[in-house]
PDB file of N, CA and C in Angstrom:
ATOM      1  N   UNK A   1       0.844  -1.191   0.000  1.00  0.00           N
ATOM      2  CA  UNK A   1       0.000   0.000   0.000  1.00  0.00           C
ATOM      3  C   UNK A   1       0.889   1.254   0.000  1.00  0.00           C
ATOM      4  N   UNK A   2       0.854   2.228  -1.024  1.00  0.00           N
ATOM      5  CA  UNK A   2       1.267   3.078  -1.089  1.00  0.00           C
ATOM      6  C   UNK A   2       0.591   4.631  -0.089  1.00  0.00           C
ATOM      7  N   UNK A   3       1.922   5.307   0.363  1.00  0.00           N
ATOM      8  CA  UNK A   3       1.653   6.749   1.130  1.00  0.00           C
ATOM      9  C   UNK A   3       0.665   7.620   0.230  1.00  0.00           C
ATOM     10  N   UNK A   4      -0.168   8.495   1.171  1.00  0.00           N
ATOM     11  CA  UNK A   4      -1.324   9.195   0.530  1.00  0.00           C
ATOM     12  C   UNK A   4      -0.170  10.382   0.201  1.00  0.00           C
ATOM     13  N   UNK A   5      -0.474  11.278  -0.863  1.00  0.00           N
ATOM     14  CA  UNK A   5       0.701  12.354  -0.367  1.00  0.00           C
ATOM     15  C   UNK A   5       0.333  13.584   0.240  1.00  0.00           C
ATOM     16  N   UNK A   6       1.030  14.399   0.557  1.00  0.00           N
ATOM     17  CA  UNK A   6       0.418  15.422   1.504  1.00  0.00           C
ATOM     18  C   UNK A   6       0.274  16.648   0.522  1.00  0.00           C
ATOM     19  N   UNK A   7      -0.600  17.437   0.751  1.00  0.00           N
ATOM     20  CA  UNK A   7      -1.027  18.627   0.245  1.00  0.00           C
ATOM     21  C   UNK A   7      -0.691  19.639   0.768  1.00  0.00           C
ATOM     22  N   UNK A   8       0.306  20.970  -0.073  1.00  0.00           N
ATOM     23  CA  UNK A   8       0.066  21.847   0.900  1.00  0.00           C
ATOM     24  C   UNK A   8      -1.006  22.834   1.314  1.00  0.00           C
ATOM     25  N   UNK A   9      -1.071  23.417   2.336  1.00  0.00           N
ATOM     26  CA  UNK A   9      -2.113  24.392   2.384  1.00  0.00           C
ATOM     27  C   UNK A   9      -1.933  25.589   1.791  1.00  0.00           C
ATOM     28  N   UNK A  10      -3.022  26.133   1.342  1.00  0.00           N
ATOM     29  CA  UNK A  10      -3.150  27.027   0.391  1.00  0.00           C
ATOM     30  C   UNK A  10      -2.425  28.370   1.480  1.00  0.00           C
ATOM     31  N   UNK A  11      -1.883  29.618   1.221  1.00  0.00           N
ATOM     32  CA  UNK A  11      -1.521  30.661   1.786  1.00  0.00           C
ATOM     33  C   UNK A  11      -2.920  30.917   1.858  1.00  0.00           C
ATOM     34  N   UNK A  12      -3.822  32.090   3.004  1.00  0.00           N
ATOM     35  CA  UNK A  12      -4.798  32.770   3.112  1.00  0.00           C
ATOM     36  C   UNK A  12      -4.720  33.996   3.557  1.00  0.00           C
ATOM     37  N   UNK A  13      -5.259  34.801   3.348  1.00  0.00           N
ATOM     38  CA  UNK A  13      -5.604  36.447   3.927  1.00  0.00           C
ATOM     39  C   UNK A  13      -5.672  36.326   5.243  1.00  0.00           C
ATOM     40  N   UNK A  14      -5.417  36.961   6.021  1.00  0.00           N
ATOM     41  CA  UNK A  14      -5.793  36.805   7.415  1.00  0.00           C
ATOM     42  C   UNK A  14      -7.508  37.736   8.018  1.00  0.00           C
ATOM     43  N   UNK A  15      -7.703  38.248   7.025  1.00  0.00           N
ATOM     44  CA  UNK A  15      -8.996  39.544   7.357  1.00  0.00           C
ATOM     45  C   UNK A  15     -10.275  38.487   6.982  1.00  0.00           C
ATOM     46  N   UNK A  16      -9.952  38.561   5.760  1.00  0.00           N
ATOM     47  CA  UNK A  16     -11.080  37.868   4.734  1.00  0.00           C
ATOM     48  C   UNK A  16     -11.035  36.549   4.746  1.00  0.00           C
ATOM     49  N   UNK A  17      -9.740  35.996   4.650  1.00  0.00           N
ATOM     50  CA  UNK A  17      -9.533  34.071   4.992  1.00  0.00           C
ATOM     51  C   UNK A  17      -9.746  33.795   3.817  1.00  0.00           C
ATOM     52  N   UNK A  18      -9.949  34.450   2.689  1.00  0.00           N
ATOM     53  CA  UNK A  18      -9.873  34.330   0.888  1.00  0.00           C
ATOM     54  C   UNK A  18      -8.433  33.762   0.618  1.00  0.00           C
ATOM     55  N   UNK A  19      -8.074  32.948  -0.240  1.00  0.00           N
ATOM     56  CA  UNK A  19      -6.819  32.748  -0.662  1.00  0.00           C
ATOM     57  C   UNK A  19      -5.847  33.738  -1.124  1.00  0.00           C
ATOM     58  N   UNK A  20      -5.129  34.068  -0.829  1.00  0.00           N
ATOM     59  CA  UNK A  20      -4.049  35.137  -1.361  1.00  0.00           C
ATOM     60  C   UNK A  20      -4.045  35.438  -2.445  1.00  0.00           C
ATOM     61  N   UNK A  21      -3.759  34.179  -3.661  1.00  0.00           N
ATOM     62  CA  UNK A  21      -3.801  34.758  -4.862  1.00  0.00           C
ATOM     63  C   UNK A  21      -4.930  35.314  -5.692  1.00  0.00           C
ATOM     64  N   UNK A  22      -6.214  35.507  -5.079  1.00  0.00           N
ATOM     65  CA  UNK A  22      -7.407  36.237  -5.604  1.00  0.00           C
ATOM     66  C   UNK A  22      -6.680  37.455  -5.188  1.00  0.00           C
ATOM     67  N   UNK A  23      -6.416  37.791  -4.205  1.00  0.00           N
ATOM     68  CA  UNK A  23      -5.880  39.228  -3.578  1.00  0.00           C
ATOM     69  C   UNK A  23      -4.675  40.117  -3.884  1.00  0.00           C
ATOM     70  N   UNK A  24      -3.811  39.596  -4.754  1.00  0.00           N
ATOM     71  CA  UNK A  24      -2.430  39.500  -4.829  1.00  0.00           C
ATOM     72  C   UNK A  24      -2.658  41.111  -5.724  1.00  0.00           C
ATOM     73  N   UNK A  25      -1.567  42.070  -5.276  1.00  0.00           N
ATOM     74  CA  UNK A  25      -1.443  43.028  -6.063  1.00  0.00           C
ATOM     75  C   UNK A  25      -2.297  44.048  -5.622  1.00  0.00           C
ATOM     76  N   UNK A  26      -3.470  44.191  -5.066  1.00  0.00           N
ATOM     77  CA  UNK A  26      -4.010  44.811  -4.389  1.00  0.00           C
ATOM     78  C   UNK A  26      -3.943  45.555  -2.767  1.00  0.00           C
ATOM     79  N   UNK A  27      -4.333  46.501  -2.810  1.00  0.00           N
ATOM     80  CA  UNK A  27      -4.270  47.469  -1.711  1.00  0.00           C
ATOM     81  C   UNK A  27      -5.304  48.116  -0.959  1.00  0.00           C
ATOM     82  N   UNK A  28      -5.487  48.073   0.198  1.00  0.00           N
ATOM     83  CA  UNK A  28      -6.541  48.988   0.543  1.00  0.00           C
ATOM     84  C   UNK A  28      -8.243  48.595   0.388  1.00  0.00           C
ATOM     85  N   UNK A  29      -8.588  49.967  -0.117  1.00  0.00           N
ATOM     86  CA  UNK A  29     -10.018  49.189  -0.517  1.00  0.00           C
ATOM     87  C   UNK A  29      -9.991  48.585  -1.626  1.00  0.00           C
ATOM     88  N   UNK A  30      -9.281  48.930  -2.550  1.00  0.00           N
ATOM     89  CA  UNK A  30      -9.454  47.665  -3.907  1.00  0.00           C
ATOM     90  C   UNK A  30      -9.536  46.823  -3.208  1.00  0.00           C
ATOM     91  N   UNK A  31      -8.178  46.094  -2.510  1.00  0.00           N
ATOM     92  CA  UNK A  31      -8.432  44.326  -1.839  1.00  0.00           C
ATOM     93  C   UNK A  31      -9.673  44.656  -1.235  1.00  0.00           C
ATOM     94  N   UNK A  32     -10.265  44.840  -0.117  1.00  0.00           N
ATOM     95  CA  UNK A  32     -11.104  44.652   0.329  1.00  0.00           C
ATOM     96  C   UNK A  32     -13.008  44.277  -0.287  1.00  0.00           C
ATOM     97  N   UNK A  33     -12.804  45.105  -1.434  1.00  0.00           N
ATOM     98  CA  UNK A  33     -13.513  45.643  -2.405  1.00  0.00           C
ATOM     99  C   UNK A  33     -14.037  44.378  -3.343  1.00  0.00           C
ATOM    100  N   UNK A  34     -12.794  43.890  -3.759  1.00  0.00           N
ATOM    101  CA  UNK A  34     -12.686  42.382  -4.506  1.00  0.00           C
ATOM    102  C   UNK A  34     -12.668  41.242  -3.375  1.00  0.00           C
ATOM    103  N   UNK A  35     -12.603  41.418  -2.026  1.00  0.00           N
ATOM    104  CA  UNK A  35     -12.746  40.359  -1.663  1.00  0.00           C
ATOM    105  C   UNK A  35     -14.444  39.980  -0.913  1.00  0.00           C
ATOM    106  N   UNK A  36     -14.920  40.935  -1.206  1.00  0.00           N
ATOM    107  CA  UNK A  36     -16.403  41.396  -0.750  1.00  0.00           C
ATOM    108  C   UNK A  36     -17.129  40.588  -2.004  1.00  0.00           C
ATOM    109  N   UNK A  37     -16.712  41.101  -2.857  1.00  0.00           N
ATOM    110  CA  UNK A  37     -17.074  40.379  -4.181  1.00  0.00           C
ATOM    111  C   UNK A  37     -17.064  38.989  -4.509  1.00  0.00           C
ATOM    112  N   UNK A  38     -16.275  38.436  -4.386  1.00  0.00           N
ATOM    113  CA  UNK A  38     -15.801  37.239  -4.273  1.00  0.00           C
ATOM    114  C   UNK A  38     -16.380  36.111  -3.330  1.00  0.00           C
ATOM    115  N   UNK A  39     -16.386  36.886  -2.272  1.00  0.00           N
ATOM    116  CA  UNK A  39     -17.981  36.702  -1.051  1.00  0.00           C
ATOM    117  C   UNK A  39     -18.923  36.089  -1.389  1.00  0.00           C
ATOM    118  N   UNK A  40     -19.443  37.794  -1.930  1.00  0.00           N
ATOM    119  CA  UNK A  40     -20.741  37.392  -2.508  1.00  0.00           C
ATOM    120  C   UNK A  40     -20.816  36.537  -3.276  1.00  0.00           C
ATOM    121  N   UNK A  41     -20.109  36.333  -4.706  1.00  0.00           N
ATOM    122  CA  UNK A  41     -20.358  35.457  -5.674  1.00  0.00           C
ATOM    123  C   UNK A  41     -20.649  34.031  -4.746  1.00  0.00           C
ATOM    124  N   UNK A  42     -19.551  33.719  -4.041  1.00  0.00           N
ATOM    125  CA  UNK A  42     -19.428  32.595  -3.407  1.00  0.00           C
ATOM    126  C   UNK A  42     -20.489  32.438  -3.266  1.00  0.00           C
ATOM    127  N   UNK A  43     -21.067  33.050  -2.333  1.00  0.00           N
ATOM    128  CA  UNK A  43     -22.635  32.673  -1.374  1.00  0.00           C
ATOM    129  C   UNK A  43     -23.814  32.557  -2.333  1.00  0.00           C
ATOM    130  N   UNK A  44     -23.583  33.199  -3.685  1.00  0.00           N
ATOM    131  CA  UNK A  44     -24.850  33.360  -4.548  1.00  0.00           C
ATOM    132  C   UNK A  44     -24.573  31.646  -5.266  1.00  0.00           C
ATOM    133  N   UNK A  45     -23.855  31.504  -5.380  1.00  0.00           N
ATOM    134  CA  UNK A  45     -23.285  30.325  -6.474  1.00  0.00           C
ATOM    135  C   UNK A  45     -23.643  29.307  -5.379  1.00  0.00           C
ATOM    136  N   UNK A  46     -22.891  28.969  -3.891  1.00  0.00           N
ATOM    137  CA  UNK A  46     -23.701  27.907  -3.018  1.00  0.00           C
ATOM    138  C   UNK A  46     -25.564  27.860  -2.898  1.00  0.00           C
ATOM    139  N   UNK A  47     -26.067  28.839  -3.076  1.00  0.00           N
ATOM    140  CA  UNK A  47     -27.507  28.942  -3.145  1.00  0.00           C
ATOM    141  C   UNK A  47     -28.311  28.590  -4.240  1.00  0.00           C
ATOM    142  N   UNK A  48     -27.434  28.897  -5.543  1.00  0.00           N
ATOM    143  CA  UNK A  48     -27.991  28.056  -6.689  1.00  0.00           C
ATOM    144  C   UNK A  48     -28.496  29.380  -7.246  1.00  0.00           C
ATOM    145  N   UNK A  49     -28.074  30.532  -7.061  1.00  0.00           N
ATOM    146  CA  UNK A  49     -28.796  31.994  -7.816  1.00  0.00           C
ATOM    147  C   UNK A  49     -27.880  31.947  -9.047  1.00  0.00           C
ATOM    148  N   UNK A  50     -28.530  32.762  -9.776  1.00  0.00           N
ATOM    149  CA  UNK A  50     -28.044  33.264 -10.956  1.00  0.00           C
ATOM    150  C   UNK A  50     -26.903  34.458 -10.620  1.00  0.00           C
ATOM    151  N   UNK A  51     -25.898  34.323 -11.094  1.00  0.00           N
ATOM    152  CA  UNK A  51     -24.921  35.642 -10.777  1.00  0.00           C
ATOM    153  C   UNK A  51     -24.568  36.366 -11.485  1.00  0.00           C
ATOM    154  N   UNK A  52     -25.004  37.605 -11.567  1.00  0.00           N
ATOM    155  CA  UNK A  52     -24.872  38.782 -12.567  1.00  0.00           C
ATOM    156  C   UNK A  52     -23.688  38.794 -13.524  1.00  0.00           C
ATOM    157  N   UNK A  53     -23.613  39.612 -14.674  1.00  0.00           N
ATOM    158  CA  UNK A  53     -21.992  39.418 -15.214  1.00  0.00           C
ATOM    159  C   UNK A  53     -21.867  40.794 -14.840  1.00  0.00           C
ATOM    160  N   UNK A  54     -22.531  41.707 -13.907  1.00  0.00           N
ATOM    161  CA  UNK A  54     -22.083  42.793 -13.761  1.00  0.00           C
ATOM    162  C   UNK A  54     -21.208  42.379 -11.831  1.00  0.00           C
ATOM    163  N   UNK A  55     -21.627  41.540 -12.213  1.00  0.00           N
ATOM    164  CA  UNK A  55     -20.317  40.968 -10.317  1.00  0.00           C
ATOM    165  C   UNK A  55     -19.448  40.568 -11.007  1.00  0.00           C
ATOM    166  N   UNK A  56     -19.274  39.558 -12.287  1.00  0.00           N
ATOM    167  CA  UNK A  56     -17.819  39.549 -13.094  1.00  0.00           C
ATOM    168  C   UNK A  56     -17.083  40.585 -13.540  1.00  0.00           C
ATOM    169  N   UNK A  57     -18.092  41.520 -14.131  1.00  0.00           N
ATOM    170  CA  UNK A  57     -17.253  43.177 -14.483  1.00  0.00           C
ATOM    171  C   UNK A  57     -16.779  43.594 -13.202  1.00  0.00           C
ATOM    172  N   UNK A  58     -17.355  43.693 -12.520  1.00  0.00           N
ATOM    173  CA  UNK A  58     -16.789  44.789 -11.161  1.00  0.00           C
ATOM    174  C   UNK A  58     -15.612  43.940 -10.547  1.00  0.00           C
ATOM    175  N   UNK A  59     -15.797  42.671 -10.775  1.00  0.00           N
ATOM    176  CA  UNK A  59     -14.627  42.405 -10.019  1.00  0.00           C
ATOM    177  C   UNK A  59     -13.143  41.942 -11.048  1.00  0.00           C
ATOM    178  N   UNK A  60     -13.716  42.371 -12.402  1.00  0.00           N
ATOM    179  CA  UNK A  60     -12.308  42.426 -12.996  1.00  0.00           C
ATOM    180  C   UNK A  60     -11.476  43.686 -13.227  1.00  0.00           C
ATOM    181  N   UNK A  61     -12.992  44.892 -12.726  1.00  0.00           N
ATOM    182  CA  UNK A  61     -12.120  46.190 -12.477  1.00  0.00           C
ATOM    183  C   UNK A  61     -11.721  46.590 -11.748  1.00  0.00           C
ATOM    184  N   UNK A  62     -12.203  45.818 -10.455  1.00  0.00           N
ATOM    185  CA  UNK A  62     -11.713  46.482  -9.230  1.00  0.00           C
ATOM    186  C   UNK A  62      -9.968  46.189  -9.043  1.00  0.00           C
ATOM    187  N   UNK A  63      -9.442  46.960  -8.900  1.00  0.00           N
ATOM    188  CA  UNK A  63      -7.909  47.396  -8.568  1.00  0.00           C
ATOM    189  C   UNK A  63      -7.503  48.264  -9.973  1.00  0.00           C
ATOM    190  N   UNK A  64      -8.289  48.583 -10.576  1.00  0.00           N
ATOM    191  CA  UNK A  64      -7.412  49.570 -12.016  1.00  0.00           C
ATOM    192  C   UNK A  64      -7.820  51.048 -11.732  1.00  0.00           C
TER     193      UNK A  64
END
């Protein structure tokens, strides 16, 4: 029987607990801004809602 192998753990935000690399490059309220977003989508997508493409726009502009 072969060893399972180990995984590492992902780096996380410490505020939001979002993975880092959604966050990466960002500052301030941008990060915060996109990670609100990201949130939400989450929670709309576990519920089975439809998710706007205006939550995809906003969150590909947020930090420019």
């Amino acid at each position: 029987m072969s060893k399972k192998r180990k995984r590492k753990r992902v780096a996380r935000d410490k505020q939001t607990d979002l993975p880092k690399k959604y966050l990466s490059g960002l500052k301030g309220g941008a990060r915060s801004e996109r990670a609100s977003l990201i949130k939400a989508m989450s929670e709309a997508y576990k519920k089975g809602q439809r998710i706007p493409r205006s939550m995809f726009r906003a969150r590909a502009r947020s930090g420019y």
